[in-house]
PDB file of N, CA and C in Angstrom:
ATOM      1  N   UNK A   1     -70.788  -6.266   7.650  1.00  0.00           N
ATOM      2  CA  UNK A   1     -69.599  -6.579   6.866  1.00  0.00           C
ATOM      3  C   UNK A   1     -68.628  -7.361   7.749  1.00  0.00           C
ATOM      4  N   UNK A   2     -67.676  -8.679   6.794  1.00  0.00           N
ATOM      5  CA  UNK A   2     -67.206  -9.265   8.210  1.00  0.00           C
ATOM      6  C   UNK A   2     -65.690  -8.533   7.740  1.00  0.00           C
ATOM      7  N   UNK A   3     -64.928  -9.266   9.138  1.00  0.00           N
ATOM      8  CA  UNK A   3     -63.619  -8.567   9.365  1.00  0.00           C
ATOM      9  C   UNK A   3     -62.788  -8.986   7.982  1.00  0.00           C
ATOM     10  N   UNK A   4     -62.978 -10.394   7.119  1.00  0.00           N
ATOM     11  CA  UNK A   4     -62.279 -10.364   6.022  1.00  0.00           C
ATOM     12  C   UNK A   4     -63.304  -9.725   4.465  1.00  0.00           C
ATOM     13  N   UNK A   5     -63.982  -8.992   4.841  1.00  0.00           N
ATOM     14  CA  UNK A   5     -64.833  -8.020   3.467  1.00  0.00           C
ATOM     15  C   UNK A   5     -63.819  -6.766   4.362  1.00  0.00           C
ATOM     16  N   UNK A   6     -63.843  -6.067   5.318  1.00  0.00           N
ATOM     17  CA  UNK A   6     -62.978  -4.767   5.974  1.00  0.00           C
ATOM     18  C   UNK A   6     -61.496  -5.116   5.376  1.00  0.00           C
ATOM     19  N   UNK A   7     -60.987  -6.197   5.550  1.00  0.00           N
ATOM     20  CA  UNK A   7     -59.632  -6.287   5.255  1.00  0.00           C
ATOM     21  C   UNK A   7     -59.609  -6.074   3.514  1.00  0.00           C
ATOM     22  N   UNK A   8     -59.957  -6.623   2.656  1.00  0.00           N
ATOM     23  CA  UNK A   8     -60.262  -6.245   1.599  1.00  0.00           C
ATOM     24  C   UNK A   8     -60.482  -4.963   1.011  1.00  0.00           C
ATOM     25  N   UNK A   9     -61.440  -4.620   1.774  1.00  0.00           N
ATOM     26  CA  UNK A   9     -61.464  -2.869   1.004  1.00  0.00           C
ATOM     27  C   UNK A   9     -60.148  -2.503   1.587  1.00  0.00           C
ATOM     28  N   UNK A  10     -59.547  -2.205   2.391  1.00  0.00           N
ATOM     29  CA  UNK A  10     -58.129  -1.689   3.051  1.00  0.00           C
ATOM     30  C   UNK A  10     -57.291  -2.205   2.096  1.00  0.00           C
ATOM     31  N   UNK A  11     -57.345  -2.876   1.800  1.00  0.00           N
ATOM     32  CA  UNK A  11     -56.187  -4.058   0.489  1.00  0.00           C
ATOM     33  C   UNK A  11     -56.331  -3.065  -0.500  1.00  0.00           C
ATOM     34  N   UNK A  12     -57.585  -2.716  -0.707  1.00  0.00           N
ATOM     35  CA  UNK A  12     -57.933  -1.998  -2.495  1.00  0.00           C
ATOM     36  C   UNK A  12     -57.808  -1.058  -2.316  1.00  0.00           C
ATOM     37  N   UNK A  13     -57.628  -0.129  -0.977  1.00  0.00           N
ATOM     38  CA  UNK A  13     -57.563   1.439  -0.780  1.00  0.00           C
ATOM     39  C   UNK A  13     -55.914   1.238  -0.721  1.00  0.00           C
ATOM     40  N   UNK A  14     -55.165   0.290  -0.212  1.00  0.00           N
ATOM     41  CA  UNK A  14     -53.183   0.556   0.194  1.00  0.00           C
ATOM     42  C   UNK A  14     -53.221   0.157  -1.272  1.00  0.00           C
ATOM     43  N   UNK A  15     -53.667  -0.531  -2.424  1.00  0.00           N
ATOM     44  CA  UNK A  15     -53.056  -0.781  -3.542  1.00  0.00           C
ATOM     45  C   UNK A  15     -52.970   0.320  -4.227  1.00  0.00           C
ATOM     46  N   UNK A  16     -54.270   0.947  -4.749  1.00  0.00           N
ATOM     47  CA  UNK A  16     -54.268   2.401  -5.363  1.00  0.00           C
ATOM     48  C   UNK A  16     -53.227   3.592  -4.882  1.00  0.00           C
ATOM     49  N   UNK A  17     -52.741   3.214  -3.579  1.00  0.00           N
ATOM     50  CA  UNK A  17     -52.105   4.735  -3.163  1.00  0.00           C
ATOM     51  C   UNK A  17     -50.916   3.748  -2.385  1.00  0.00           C
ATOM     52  N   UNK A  18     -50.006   3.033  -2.953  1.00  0.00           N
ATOM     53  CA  UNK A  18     -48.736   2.480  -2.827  1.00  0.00           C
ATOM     54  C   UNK A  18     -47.810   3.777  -2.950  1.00  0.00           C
ATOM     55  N   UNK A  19     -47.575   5.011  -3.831  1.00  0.00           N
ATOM     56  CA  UNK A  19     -46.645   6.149  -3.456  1.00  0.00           C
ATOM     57  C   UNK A  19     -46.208   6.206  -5.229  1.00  0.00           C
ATOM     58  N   UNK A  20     -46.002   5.255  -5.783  1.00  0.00           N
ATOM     59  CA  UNK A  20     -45.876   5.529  -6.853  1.00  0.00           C
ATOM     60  C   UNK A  20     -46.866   5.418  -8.481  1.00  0.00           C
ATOM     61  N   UNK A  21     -47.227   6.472  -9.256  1.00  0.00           N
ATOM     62  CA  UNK A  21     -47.991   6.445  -9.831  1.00  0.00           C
ATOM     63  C   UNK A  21     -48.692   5.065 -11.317  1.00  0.00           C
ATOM     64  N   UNK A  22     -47.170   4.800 -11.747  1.00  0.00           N
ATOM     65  CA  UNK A  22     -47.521   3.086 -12.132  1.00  0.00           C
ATOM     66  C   UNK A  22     -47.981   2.086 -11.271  1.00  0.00           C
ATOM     67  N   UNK A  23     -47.426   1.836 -10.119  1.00  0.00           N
ATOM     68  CA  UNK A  23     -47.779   1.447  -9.368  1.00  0.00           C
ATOM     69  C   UNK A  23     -48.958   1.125  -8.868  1.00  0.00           C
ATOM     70  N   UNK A  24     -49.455   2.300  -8.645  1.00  0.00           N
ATOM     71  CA  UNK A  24     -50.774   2.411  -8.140  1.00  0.00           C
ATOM     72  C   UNK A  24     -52.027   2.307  -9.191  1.00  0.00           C
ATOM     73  N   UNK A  25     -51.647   2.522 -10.274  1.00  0.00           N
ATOM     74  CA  UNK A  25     -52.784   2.277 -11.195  1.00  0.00           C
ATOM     75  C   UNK A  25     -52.401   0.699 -11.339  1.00  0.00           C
ATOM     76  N   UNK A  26     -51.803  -0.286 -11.267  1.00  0.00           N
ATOM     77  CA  UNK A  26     -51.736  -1.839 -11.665  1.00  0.00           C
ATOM     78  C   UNK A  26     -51.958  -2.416 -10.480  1.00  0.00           C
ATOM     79  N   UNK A  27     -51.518  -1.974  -9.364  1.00  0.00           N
ATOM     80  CA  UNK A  27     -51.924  -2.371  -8.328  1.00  0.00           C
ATOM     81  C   UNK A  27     -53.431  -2.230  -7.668  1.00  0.00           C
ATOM     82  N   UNK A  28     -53.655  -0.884  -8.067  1.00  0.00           N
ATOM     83  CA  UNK A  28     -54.997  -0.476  -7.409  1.00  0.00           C
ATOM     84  C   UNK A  28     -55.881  -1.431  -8.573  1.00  0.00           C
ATOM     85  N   UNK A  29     -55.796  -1.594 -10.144  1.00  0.00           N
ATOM     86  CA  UNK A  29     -56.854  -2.211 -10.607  1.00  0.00           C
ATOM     87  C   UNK A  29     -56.520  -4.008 -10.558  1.00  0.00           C
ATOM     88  N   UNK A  30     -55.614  -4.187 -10.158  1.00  0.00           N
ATOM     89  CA  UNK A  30     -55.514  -5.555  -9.890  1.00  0.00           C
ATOM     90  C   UNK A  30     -56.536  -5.847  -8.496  1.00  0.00           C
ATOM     91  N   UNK A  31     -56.168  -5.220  -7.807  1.00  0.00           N
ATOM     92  CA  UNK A  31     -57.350  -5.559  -5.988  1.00  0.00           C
ATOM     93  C   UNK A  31     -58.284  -5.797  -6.497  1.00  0.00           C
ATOM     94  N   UNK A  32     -58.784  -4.448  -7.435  1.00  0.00           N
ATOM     95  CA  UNK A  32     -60.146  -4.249  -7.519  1.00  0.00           C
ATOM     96  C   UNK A  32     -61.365  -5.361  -8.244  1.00  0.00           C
ATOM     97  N   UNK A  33     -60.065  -5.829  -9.309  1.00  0.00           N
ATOM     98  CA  UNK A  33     -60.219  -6.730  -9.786  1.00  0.00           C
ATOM     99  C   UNK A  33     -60.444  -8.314  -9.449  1.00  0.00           C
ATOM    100  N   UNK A  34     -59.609  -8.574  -8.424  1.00  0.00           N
ATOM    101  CA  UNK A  34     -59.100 -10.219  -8.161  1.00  0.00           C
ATOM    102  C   UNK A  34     -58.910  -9.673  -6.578  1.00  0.00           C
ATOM    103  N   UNK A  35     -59.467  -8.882  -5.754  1.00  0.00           N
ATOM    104  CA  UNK A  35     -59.145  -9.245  -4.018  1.00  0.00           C
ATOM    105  C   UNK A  35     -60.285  -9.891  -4.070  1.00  0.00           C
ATOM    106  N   UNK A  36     -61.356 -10.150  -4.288  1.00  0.00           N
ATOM    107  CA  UNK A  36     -62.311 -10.749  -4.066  1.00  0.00           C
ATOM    108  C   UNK A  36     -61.923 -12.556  -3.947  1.00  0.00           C
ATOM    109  N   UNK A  37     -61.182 -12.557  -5.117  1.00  0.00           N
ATOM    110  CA  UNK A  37     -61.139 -14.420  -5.254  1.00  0.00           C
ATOM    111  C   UNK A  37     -59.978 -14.714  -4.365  1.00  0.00           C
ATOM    112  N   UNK A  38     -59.129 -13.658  -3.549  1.00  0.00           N
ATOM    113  CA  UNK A  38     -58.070 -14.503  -2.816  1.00  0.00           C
ATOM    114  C   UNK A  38     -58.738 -14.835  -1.295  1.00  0.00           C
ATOM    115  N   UNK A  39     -58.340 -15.940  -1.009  1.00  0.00           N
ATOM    116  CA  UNK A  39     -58.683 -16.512   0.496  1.00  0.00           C
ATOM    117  C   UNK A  39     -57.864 -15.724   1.783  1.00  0.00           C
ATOM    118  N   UNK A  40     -57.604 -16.066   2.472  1.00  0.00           N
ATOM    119  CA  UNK A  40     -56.891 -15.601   3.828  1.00  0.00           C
ATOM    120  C   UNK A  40     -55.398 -15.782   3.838  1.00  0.00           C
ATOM    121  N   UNK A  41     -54.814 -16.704   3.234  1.00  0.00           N
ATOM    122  CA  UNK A  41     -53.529 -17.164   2.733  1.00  0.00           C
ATOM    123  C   UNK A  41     -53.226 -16.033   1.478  1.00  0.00           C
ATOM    124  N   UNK A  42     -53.776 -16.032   0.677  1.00  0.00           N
ATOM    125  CA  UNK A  42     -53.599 -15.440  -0.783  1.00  0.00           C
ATOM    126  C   UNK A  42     -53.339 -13.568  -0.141  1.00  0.00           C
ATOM    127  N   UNK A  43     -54.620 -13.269   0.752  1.00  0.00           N
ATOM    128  CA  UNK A  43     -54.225 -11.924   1.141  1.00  0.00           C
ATOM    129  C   UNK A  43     -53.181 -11.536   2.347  1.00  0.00           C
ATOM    130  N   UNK A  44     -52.813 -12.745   2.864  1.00  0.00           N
ATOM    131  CA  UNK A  44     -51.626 -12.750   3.621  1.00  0.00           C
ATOM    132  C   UNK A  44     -50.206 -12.570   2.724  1.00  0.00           C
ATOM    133  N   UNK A  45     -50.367 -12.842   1.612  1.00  0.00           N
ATOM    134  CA  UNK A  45     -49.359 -13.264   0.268  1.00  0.00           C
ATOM    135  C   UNK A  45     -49.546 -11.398   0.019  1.00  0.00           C
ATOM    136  N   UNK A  46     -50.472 -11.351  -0.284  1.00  0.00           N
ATOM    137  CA  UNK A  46     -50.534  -9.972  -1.298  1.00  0.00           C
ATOM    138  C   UNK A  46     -50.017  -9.098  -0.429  1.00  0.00           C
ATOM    139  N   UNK A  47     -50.703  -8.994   0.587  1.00  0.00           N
ATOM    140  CA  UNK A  47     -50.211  -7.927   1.695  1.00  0.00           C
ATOM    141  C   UNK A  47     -48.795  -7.859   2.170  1.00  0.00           C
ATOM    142  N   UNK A  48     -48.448  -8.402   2.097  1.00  0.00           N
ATOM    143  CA  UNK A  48     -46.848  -9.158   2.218  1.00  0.00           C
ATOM    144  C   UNK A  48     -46.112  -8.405   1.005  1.00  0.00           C
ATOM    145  N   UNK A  49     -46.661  -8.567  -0.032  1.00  0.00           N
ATOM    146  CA  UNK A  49     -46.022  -7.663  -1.139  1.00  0.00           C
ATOM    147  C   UNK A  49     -46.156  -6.281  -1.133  1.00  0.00           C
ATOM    148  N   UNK A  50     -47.397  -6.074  -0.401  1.00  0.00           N
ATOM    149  CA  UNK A  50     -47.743  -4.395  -0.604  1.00  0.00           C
ATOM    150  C   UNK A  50     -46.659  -4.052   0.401  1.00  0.00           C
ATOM    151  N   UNK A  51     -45.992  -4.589   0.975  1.00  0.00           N
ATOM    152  CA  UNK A  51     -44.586  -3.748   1.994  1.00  0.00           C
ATOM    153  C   UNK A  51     -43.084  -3.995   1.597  1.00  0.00           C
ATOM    154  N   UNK A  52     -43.327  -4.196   0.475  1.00  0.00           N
ATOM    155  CA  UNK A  52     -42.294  -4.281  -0.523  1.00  0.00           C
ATOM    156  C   UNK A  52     -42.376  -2.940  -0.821  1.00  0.00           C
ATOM    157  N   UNK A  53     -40.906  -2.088  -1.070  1.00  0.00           N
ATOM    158  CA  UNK A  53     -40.526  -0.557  -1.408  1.00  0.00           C
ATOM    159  C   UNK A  53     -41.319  -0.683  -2.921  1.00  0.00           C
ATOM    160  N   UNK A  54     -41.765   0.464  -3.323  1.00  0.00           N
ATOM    161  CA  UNK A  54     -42.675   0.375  -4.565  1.00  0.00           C
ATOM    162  C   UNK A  54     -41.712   0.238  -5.774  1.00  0.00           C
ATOM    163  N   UNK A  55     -40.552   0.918  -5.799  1.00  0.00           N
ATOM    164  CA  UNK A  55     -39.588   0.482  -7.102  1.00  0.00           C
ATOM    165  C   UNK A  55     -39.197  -0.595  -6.972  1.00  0.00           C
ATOM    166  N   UNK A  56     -38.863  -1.386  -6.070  1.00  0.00           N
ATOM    167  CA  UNK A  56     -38.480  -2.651  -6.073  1.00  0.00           C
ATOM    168  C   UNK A  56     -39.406  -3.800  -6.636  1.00  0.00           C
ATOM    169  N   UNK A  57     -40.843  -3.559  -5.710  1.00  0.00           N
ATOM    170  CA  UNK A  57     -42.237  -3.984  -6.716  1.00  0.00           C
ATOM    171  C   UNK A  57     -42.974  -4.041  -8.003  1.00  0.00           C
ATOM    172  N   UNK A  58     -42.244  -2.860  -8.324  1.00  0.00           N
ATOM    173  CA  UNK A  58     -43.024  -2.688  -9.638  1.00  0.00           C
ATOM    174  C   UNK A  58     -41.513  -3.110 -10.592  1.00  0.00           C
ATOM    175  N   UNK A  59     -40.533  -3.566 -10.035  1.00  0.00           N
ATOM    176  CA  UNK A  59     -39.283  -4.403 -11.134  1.00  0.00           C
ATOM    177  C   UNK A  59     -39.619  -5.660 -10.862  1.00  0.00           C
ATOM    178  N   UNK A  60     -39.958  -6.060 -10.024  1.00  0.00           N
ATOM    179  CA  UNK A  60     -40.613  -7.774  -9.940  1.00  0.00           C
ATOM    180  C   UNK A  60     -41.370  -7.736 -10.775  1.00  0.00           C
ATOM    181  N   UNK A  61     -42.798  -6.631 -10.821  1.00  0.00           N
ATOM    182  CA  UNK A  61     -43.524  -7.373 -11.393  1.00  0.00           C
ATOM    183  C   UNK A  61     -43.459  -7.202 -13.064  1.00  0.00           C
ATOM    184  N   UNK A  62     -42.715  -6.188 -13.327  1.00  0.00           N
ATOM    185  CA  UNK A  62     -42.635  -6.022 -14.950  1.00  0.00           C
ATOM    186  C   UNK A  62     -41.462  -6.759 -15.198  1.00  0.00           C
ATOM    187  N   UNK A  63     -40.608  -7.983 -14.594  1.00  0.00           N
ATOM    188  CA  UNK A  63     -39.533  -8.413 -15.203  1.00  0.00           C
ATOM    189  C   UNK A  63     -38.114  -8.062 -14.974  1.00  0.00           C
ATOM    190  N   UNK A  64     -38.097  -6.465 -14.648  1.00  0.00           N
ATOM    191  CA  UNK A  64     -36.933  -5.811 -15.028  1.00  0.00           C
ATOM    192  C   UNK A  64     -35.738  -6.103 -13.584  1.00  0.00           C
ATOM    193  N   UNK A  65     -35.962  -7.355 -12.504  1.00  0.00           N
ATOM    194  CA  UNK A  65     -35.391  -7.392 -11.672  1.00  0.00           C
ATOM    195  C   UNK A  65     -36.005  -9.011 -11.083  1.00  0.00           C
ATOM    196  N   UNK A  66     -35.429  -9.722 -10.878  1.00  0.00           N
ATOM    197  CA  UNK A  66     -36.035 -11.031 -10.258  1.00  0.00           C
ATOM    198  C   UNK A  66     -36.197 -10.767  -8.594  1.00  0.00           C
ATOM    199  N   UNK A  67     -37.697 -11.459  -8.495  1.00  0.00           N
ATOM    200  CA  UNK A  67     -37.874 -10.985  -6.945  1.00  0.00           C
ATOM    201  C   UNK A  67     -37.289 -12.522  -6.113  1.00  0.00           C
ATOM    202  N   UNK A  68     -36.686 -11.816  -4.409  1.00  0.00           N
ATOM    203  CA  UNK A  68     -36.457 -13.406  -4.182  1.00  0.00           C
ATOM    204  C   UNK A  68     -37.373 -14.368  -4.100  1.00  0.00           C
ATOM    205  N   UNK A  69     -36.426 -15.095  -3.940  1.00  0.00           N
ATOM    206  CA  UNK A  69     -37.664 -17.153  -3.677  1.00  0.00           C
ATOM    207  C   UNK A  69     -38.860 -16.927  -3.061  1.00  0.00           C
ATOM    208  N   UNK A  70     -38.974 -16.049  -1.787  1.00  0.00           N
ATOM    209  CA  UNK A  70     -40.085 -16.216  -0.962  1.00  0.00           C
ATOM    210  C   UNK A  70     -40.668 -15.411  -1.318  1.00  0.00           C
ATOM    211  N   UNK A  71     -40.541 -14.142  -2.161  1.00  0.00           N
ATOM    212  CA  UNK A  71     -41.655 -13.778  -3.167  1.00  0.00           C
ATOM    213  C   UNK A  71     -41.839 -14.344  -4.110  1.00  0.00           C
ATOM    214  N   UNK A  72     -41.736 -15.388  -4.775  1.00  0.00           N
ATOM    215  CA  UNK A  72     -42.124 -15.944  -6.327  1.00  0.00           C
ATOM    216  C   UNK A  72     -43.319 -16.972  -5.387  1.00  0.00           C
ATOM    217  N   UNK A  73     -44.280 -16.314  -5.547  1.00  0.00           N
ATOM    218  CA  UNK A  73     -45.233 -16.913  -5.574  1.00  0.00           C
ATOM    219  C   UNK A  73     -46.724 -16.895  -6.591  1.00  0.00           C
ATOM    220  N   UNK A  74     -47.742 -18.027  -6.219  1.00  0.00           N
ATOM    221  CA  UNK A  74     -49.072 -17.686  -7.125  1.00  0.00           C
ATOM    222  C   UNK A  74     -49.703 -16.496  -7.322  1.00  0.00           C
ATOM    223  N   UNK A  75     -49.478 -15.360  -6.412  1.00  0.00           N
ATOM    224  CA  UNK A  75     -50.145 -13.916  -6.353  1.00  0.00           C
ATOM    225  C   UNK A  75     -49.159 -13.002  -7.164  1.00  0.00           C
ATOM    226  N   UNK A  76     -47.813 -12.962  -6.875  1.00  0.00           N
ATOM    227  CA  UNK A  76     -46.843 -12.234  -7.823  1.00  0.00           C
ATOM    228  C   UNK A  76     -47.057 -13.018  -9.044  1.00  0.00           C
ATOM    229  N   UNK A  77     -47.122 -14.242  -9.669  1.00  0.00           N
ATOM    230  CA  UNK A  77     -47.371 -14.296 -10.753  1.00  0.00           C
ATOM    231  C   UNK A  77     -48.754 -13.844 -11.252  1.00  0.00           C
ATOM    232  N   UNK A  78     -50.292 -14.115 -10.470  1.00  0.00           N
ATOM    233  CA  UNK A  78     -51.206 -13.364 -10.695  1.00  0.00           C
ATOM    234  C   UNK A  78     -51.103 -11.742 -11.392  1.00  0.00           C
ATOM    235  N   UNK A  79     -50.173 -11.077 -10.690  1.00  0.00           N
ATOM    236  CA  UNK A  79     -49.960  -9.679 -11.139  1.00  0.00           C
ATOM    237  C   UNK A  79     -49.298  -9.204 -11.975  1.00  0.00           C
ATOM    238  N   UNK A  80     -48.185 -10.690 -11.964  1.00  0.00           N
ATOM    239  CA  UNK A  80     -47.448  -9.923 -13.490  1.00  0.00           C
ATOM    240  C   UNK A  80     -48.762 -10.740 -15.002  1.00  0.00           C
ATOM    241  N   UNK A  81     -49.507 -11.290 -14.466  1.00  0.00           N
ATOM    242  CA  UNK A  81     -50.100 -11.492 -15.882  1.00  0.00           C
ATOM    243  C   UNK A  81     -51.328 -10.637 -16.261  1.00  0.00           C
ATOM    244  N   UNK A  82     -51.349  -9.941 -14.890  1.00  0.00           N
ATOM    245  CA  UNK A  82     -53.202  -9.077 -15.203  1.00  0.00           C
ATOM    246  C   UNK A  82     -52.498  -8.347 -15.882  1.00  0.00           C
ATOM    247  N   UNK A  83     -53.568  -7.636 -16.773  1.00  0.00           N
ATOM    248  CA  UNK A  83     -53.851  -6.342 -17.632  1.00  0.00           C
ATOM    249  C   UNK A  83     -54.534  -5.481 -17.590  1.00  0.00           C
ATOM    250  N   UNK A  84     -53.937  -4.579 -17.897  1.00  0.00           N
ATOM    251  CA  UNK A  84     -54.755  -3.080 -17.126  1.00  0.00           C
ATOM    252  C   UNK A  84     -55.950  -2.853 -18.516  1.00  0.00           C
ATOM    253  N   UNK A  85     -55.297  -3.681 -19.730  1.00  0.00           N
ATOM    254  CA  UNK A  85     -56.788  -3.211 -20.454  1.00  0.00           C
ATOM    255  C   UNK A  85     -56.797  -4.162 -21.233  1.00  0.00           C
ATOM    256  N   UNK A  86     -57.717  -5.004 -21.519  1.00  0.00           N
ATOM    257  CA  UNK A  86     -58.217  -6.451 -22.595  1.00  0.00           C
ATOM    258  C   UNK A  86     -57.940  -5.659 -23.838  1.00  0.00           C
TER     259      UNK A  86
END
């Protein structure tokens, strides 16, 4: 397994268990979902968000708070459009 397949599962294990329970179910099935298609940049992006306080995160991504400039990126919009169920 190389060092960016290790970084990945670690991505999908900190998403599921972020501290808060919405959270962690949109987060954990978003990884599970889409860590595969991000590159080295994209999981530099995501990871970057996962150290964002979890209430603050989860108001970015449902709307209820605008995140700053240097978070509005292609991966925060990725997450506010996944769905937890088709």
């Amino acid at each position: 397994m190389s060092g960016l397949d290790d970084r990945r599962k670690k991505l999908i294990y900190r998403s599921a268990y972020t501290g808060t329970k919405e959270t962690d179910l949109l987060l954990g099935a978003f990884a599970r979902t889409h860590i595969a298609e991000l590159d080295e940049e994209g999981l530099d992006t995501y990871e970057a968000l996962l150290e964002i306080p979890d209430p603050r995160l989860y108001k970015w991504i449902t709307g209820q708070e605008e995140a700053p400039e240097e978070y509005e990126t292609p991966i925060l919009a990725m997450i506010r459009n996944f769905k937890l169920v088709d």
